[in-house]
Structures are given as structure tokens and as C-alpha cells.
C-alpha atoms as a PDB file:
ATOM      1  CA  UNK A   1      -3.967   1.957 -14.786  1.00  0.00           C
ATOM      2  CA  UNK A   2      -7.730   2.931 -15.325  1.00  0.00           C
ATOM      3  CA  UNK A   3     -10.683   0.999 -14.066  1.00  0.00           C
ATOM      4  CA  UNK A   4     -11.484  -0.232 -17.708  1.00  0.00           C
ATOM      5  CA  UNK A   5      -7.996  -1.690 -17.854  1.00  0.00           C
ATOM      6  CA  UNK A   6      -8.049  -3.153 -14.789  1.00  0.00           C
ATOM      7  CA  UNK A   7     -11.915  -4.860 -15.725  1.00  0.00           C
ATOM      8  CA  UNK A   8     -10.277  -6.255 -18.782  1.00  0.00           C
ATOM      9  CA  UNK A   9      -7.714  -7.791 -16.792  1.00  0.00           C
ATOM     10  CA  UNK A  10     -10.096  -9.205 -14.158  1.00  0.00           C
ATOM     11  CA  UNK A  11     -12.215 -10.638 -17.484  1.00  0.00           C
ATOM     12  CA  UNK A  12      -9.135 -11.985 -18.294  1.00  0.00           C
ATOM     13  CA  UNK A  13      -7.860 -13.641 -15.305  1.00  0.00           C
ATOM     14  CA  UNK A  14     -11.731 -15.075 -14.773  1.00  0.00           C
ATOM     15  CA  UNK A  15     -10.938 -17.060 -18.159  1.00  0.00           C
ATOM     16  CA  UNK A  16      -7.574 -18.601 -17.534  1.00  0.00           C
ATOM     17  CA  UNK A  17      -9.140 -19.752 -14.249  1.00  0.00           C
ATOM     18  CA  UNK A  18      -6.145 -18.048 -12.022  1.00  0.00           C
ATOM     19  CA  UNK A  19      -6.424 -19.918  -8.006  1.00  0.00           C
ATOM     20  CA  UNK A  20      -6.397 -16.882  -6.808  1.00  0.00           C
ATOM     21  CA  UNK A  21      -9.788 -14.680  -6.979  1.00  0.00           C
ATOM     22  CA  UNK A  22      -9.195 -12.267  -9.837  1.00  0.00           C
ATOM     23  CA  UNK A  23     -10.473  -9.198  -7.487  1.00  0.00           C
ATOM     24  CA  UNK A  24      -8.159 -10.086  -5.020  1.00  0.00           C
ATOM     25  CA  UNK A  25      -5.626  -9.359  -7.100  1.00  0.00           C
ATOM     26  CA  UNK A  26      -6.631  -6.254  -8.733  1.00  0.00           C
ATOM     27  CA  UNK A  27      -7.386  -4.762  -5.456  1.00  0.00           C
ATOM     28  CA  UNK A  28      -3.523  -6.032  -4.551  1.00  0.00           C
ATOM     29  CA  UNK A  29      -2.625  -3.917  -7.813  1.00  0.00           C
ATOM     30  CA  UNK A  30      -4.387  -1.655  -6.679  1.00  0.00           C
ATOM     31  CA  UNK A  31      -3.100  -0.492  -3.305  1.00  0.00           C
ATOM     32  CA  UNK A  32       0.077  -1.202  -4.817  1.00  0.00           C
ATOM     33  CA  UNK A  33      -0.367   1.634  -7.329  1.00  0.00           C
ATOM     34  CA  UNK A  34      -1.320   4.213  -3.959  1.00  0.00           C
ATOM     35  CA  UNK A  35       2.748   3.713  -2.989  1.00  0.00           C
ATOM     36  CA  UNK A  36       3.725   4.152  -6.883  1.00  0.00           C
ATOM     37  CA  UNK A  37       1.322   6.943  -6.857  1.00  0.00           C
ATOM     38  CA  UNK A  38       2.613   8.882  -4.035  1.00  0.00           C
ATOM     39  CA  UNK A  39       6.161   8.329  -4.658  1.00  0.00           C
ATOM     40  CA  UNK A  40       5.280   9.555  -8.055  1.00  0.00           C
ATOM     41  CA  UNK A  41       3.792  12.924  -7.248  1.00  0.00           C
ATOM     42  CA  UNK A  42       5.715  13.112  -4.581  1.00  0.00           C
ATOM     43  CA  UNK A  43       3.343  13.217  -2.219  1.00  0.00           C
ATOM     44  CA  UNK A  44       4.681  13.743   1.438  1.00  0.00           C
ATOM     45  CA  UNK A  45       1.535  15.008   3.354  1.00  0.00           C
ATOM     46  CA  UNK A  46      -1.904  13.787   4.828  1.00  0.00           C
ATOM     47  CA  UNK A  47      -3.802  15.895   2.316  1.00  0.00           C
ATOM     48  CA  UNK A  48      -1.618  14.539  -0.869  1.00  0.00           C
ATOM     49  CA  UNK A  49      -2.329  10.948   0.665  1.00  0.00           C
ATOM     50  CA  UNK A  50      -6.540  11.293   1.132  1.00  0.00           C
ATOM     51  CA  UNK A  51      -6.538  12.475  -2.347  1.00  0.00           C
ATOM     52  CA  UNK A  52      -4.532   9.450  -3.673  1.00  0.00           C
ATOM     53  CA  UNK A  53      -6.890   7.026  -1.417  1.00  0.00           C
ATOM     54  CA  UNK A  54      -9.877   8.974  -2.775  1.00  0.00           C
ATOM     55  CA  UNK A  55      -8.734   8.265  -6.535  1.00  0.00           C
ATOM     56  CA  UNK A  56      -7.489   4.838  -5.771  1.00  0.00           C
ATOM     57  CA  UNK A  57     -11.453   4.334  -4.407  1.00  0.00           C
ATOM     58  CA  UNK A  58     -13.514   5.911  -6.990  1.00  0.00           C
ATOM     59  CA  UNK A  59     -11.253   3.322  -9.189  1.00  0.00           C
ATOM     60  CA  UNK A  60     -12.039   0.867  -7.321  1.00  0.00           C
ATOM     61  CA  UNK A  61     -15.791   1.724  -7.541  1.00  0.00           C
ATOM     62  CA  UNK A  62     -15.538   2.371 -11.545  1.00  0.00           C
ATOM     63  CA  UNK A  63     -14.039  -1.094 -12.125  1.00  0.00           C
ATOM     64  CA  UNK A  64     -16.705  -2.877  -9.700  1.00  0.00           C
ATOM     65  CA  UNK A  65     -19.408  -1.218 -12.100  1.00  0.00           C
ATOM     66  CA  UNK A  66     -18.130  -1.655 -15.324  1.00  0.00           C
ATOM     67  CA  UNK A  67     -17.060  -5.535 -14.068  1.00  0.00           C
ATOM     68  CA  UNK A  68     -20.693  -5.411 -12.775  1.00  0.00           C
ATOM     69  CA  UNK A  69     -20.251  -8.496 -10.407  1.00  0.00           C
ATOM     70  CA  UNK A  70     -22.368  -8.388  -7.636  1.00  0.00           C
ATOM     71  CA  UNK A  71     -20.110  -9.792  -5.583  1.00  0.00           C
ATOM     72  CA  UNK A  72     -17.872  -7.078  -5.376  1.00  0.00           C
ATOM     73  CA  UNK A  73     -18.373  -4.671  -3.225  1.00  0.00           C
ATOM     74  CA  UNK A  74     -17.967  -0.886  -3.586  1.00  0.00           C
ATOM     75  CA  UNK A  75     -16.627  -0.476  -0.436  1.00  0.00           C
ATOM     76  CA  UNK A  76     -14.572  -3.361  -0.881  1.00  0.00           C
ATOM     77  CA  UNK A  77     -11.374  -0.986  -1.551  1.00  0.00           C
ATOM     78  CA  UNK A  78     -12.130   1.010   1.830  1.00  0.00           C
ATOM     79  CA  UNK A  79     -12.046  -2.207   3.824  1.00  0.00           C
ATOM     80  CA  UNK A  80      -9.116  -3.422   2.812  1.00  0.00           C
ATOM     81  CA  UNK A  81      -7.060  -0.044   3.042  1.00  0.00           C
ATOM     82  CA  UNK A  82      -8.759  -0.472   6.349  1.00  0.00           C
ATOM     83  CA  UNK A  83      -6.110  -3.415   7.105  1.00  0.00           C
ATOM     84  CA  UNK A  84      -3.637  -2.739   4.974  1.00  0.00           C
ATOM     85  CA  UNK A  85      -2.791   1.104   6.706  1.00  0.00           C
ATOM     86  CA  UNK A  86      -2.275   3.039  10.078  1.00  0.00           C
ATOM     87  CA  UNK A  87      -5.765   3.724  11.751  1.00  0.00           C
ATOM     88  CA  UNK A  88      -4.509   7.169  11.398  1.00  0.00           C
ATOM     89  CA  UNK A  89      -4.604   7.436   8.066  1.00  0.00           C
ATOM     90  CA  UNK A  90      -8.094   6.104   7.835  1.00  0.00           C
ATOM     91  CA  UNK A  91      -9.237   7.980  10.534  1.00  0.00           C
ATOM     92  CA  UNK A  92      -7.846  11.267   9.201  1.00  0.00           C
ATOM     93  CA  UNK A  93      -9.486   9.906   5.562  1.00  0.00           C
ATOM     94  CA  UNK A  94     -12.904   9.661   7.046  1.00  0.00           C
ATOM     95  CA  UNK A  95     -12.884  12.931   8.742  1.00  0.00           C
ATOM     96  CA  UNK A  96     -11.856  14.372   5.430  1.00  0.00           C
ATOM     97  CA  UNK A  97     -14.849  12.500   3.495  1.00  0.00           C
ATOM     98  CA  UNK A  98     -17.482  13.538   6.917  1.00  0.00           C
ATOM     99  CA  UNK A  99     -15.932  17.527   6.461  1.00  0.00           C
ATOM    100  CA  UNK A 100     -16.285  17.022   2.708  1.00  0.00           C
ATOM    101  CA  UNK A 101     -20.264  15.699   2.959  1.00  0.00           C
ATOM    102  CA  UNK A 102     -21.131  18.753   5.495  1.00  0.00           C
ATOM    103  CA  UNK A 103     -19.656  21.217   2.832  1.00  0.00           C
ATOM    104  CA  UNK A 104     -21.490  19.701   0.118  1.00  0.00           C
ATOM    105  CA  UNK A 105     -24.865  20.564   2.100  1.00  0.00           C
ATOM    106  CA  UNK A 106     -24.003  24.089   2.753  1.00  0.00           C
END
């Protein structure tokens, strides 16, 4: 789903008045999407997985501009992949984005 989708959604779920807080469950869909994603592409190694997480965040960040709620955090995504995964996979993601930054300098 794309981030404007998912903002409509979130518009949506803010009208019906849903217990839940609408971002919570569009970041749920979200991380949801990485395993439907991978399985998808077929994506078996670290490399295939830090690019899903990548898209999955710059998603994540579309949807909390275009929602434009000031509440919601950019890094929100980050932070829960943060509990939701091994530490090795976010470790291995933020040496990937740290490599990635140095690259873009040189």
C-alpha cells in the first residue's frame, strides 16, 4: 500500500473514532507488509531485508507528512522495528544507513 493510501485510511479511522490510535495501527500494517514484502520478493538475505526496512521507513515518513500530525513521529517506524526485530537486524540496518551517510560525503 502507498503512504497516501495508508493517510486516507488513518483520516478515516480518526472519523469513525476506532479505540485504538489510528497510527498504531497503520504502523501494525505496516510492519506487517515488511513479512508480505519479503516473502514476496523473495527476499532471503540481510541486504534484501535493509532495503525492505528502508522502503517500509521512507513510507512511514511519507504518510507522517502527508497526515501532517505532529504527533507522529518520523522515526516512529524505526522505534518500533526497534522492538518488534532481532538487535541484529537493526544493528546490521544502522551500519548500513552510517556506511551509506559516509559514501554520500565522498
Amino acid at each position: 500500500m502507498k503512504a497516501k493510501e495508508y493517510a486516507a485510511q488513518y483520516e478515516a479511522l480518526l472519523v469513525t473514532g476506532s479505540p485504538v490510535h489510528p497510527a498504531g495501527l497503520i504502523v501494525k500494517q505496516m510492519v506487517s507488509e515488511v513479512g508480505t514484502l519479503q516473502a514476496t520478493r523473495q527476499a532471503q538475505t540481510n541486504s534484501a531485508m535493509i532495503a525492505i526496512l528502508r522502503e517500509q521507513e521512507r513510507k512511514w515518513q511519507a504518510f507522517c507528512r502527508i497526515v501532517g500530525d505532529t504527533n507522529l513521529k518520523p522515526e516512529g517506524f524505526r522505534e518500533v522495528i526497534r522492538r518488534s526485530f532481532p538487535s541484529y537486524v537493526i544493528e546490521l540496518w544502522e551500519r548500513t544507513e552510517r556506511v551509506t551517510k559516509v559514501h554520500q560525503r565522498c
